[in-house]
Protein backbone atom coordinates (compact mmCIF):
# COMPACT_ATOMS: atom_id res chain seq x y z
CA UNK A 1 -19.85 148.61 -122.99
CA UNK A 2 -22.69 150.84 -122.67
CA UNK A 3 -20.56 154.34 -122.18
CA UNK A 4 -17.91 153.45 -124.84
CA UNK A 5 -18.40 155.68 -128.35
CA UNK A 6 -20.48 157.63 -126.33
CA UNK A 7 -19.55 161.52 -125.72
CA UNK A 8 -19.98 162.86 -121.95
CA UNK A 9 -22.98 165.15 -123.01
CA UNK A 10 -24.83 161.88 -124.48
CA UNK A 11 -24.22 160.13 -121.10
CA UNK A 12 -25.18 162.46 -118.70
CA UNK A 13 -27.23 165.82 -121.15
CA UNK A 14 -25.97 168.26 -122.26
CA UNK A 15 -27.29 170.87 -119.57
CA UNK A 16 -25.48 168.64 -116.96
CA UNK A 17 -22.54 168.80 -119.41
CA UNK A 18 -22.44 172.28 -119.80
CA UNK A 19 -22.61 173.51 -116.29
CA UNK A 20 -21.38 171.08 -113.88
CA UNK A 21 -18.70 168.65 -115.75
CA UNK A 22 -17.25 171.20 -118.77
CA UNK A 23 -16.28 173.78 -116.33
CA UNK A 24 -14.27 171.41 -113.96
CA UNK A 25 -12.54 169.20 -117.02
CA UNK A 26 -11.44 172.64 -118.26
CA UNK A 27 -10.05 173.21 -114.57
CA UNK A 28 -8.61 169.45 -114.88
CA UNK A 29 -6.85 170.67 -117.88
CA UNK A 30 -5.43 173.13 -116.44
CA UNK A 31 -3.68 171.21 -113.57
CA UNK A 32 -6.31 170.79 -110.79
CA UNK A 33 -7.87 167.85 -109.30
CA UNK A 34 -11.67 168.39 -108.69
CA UNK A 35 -13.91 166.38 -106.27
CA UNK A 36 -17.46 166.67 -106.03
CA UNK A 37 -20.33 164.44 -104.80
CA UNK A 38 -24.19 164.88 -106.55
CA UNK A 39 -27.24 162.53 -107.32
CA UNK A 40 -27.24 161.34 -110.86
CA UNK A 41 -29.69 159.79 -112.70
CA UNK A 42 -28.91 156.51 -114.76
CA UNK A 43 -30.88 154.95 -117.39
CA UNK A 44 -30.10 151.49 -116.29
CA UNK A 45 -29.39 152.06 -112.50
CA UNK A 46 -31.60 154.92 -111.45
CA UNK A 47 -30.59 157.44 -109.20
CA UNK A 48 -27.08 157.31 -107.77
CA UNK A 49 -24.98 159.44 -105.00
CA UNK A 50 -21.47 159.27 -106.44
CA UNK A 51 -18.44 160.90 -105.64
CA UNK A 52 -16.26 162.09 -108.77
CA UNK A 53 -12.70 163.09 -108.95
CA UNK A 54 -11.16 164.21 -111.92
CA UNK A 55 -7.03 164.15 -112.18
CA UNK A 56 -4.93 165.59 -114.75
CA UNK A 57 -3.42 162.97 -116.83
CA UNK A 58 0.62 164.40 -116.81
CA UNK A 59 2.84 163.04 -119.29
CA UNK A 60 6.50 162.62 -119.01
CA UNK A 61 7.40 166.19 -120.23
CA UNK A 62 5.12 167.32 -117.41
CA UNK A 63 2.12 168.12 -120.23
CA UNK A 64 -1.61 167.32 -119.60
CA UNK A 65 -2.99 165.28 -122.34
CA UNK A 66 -5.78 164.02 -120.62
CA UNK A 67 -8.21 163.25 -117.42
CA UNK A 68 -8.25 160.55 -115.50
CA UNK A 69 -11.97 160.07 -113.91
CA UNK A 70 -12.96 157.77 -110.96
CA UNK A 71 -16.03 157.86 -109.33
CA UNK A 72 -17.58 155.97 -106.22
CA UNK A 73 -21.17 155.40 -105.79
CA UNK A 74 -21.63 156.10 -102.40
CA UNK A 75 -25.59 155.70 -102.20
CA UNK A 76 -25.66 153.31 -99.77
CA UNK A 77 -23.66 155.33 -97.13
CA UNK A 78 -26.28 158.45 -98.06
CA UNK A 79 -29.25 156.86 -97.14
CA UNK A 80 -27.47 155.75 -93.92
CA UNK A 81 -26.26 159.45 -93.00
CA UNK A 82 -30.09 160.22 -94.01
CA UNK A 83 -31.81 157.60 -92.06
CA UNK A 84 -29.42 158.87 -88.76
CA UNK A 85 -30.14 162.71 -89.60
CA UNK A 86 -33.84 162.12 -89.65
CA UNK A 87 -33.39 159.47 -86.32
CA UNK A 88 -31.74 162.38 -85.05
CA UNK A 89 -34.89 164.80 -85.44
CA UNK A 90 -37.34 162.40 -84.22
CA UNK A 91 -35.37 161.89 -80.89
CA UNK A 92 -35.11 165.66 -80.26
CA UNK A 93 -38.97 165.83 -80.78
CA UNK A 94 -39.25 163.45 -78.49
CA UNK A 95 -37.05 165.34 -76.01
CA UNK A 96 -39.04 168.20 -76.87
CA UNK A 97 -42.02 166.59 -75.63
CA UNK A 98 -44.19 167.29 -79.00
CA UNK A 99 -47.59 165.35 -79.26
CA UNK A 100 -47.33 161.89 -79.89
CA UNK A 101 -49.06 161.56 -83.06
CA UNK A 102 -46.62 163.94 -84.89
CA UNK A 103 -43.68 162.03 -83.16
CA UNK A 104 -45.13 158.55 -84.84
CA UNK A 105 -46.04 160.27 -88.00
CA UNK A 106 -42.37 161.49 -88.51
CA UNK A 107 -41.14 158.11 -87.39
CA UNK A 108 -43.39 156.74 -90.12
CA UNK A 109 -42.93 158.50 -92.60
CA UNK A 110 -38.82 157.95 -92.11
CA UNK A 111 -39.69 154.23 -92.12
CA UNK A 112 -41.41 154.71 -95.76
CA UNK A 113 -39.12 156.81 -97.01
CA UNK A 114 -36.32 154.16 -98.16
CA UNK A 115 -39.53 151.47 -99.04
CA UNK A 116 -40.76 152.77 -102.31
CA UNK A 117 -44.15 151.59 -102.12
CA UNK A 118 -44.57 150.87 -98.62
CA UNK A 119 -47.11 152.03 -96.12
CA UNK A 120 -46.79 152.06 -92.09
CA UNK A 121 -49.03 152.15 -89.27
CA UNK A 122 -48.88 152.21 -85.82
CA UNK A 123 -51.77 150.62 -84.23
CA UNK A 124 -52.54 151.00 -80.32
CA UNK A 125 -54.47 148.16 -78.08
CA UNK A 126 -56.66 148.96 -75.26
CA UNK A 127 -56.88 146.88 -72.24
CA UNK A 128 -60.08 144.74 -74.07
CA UNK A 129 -57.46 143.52 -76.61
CA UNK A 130 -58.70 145.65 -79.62
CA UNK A 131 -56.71 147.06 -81.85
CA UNK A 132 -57.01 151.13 -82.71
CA UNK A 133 -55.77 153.28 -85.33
CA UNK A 134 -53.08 155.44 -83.93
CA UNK A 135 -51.60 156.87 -86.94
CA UNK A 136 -51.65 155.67 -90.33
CA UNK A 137 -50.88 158.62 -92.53
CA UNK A 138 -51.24 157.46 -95.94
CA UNK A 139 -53.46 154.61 -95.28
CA UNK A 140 -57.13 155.21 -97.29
CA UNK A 141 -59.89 156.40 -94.18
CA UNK A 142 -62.40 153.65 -95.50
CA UNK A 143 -59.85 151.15 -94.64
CA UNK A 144 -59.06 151.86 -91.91
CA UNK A 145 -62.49 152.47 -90.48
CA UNK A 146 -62.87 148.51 -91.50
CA UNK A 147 -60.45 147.74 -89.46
CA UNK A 148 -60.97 150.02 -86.23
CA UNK A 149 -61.63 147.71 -82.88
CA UNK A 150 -60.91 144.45 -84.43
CA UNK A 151 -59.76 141.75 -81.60
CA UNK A 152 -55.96 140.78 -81.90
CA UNK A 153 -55.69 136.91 -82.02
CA UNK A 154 -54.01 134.22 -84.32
CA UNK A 155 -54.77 135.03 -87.88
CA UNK A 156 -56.14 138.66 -87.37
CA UNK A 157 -53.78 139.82 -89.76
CA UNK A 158 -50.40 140.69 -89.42
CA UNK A 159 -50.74 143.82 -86.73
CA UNK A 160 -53.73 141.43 -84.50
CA UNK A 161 -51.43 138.52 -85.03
CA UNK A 162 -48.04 140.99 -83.84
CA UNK A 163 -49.91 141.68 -80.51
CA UNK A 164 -51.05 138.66 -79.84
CA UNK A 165 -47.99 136.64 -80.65
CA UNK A 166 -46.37 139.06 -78.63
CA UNK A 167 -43.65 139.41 -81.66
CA UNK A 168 -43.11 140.57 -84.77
CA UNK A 169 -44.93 138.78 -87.51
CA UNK A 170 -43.74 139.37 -91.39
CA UNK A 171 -46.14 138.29 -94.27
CA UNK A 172 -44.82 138.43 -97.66
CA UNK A 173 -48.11 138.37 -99.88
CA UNK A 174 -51.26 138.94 -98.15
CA UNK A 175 -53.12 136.77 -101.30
CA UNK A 176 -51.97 133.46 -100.31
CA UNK A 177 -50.96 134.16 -96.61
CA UNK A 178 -53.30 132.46 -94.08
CA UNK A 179 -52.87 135.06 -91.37
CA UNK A 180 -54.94 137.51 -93.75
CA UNK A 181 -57.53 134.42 -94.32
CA UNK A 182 -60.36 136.85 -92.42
CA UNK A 183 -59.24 140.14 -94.22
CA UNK A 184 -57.76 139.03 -97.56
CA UNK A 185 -60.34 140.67 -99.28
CA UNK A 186 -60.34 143.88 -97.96
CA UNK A 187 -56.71 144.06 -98.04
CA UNK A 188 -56.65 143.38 -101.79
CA UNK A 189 -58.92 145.83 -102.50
CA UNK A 190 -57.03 148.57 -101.66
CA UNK A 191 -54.34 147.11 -103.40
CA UNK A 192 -52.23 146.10 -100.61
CA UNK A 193 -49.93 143.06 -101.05
C-alpha cells in the first residue's frame, strides 16, 4: 500500500532514479534482463541489501509493454559474508603474529559492528584474581580507571561475575540487575544499560 500511486523517483529520489534505475528500465525496454545488488535506504525499513532484476514484460506479438521487477532483500546473508570476511582478517593477523592488543581491538570492533549501540571489552585476570583492562576501545578512560583491579566474585558485575562463574554471564539491564548491585551507579552514569 505504501508504493502504490507512487512514481519510482518518489520512492527511491530522483538522483537514484536518474542514474542507476532509468538507464537499466530503458535497457529492460529494449529486451534485456538486468541484475544488480546495492544498499538502499527505506523510510520504514532502513537500510537494505537487495538484489533487483528487471525482465521485459513480452506480449504475445513478441512486443515489450512493460517490466516486470522482483527484488530480494538479501541483508541478512551480507552481514554474514561480512562478519566471515572480517573473521577472515583477524585470523590472518593472528597468523601474522601482530601484537595482541590490535588483534582484540579488531576482534572488537567486528563484535560491535552488527550491535548498534554496543560496546566490548576484553578484560584480563592476573593470578590474584583481579580483573585488568586489556582493551576497551570505545569505553570512556574515567570508567574504566574505576574499574581497574577490581576482585572477580559473585555480583562483581557481569565481566567479575564471567570469571568467577567460570561462564558466560548475560545481564539485560544493569538498573534492576543484582549482579551490578556494587557498580550500578557507576555504570548508569556513563549511560550504560
Amino acid at each position: 500500500n505504501e508504493i502504490v500511486g507512487h512514481s519510482i523517483a518518489e520512492l527511491h529520489g530522483e538522483i537514484v532514479f536518474r542514474t542507476m534505475i532509468q538507464p537499466r528500465f530503458d535497457q529492460c525496454l529494449a529486451g534485456e534482463i538486468q541484475e544488480y545488488e546495492d544498499w538502499f535506504d527505506y523510510k520504514t525499513i532502513g537500510r537494505r541489501f537487495v538484489r533487483v532484476t528487471y525482465s521485459p514484460y513480452f506480449e504475445p506479438d513478441g512486443s515489450i509493454t512493460g517490466v516486470v521487477v522482483t527484488t530480494y532483500d538479501r541483508t541478512a546473508l551480507k552481514q554474514v559474508e561480512s562478519q566471515i570476511e572480517i573473521q577472515n582478517a583477524i585470523l590472518e593477523r593472528i597468523a601474522r603474529a601482530e601484537p595482541l592488543a590490535d588483534i582484540l581491538a579488531a576482534l572488537l570492533q567486528a563484535m560491535e559492528l552488527p550491535l548498534d549501540g554496543a560496546l566490548c571489552s576484553v578484560m584480563l585476570c592476573d593470578g590474584e584474581g583481579r580483573l585488568h583492562n586489556g582493551i576497551a576501545p570505545r569505553f570512556p578512560e574515567s570508567y574504566l580507571q574505576a574499574v581497574e583491579g577490581v576482585i572477580v566474585g559473585e555480583g562483581v558485575g557481569s565481566c567479575g561475575t564471567a570469571v568467577f562463574r567460570q561462564q558466560t554471564v548475560i545481564v539485560s539491564d544493569i538498573a534492576t540487575d543484582p549482579l551490578w548491585q556494587d557498580y550500578r551507579d557507576l555504570a548508569l552514569e556513563y549511560g550504560f544499560k
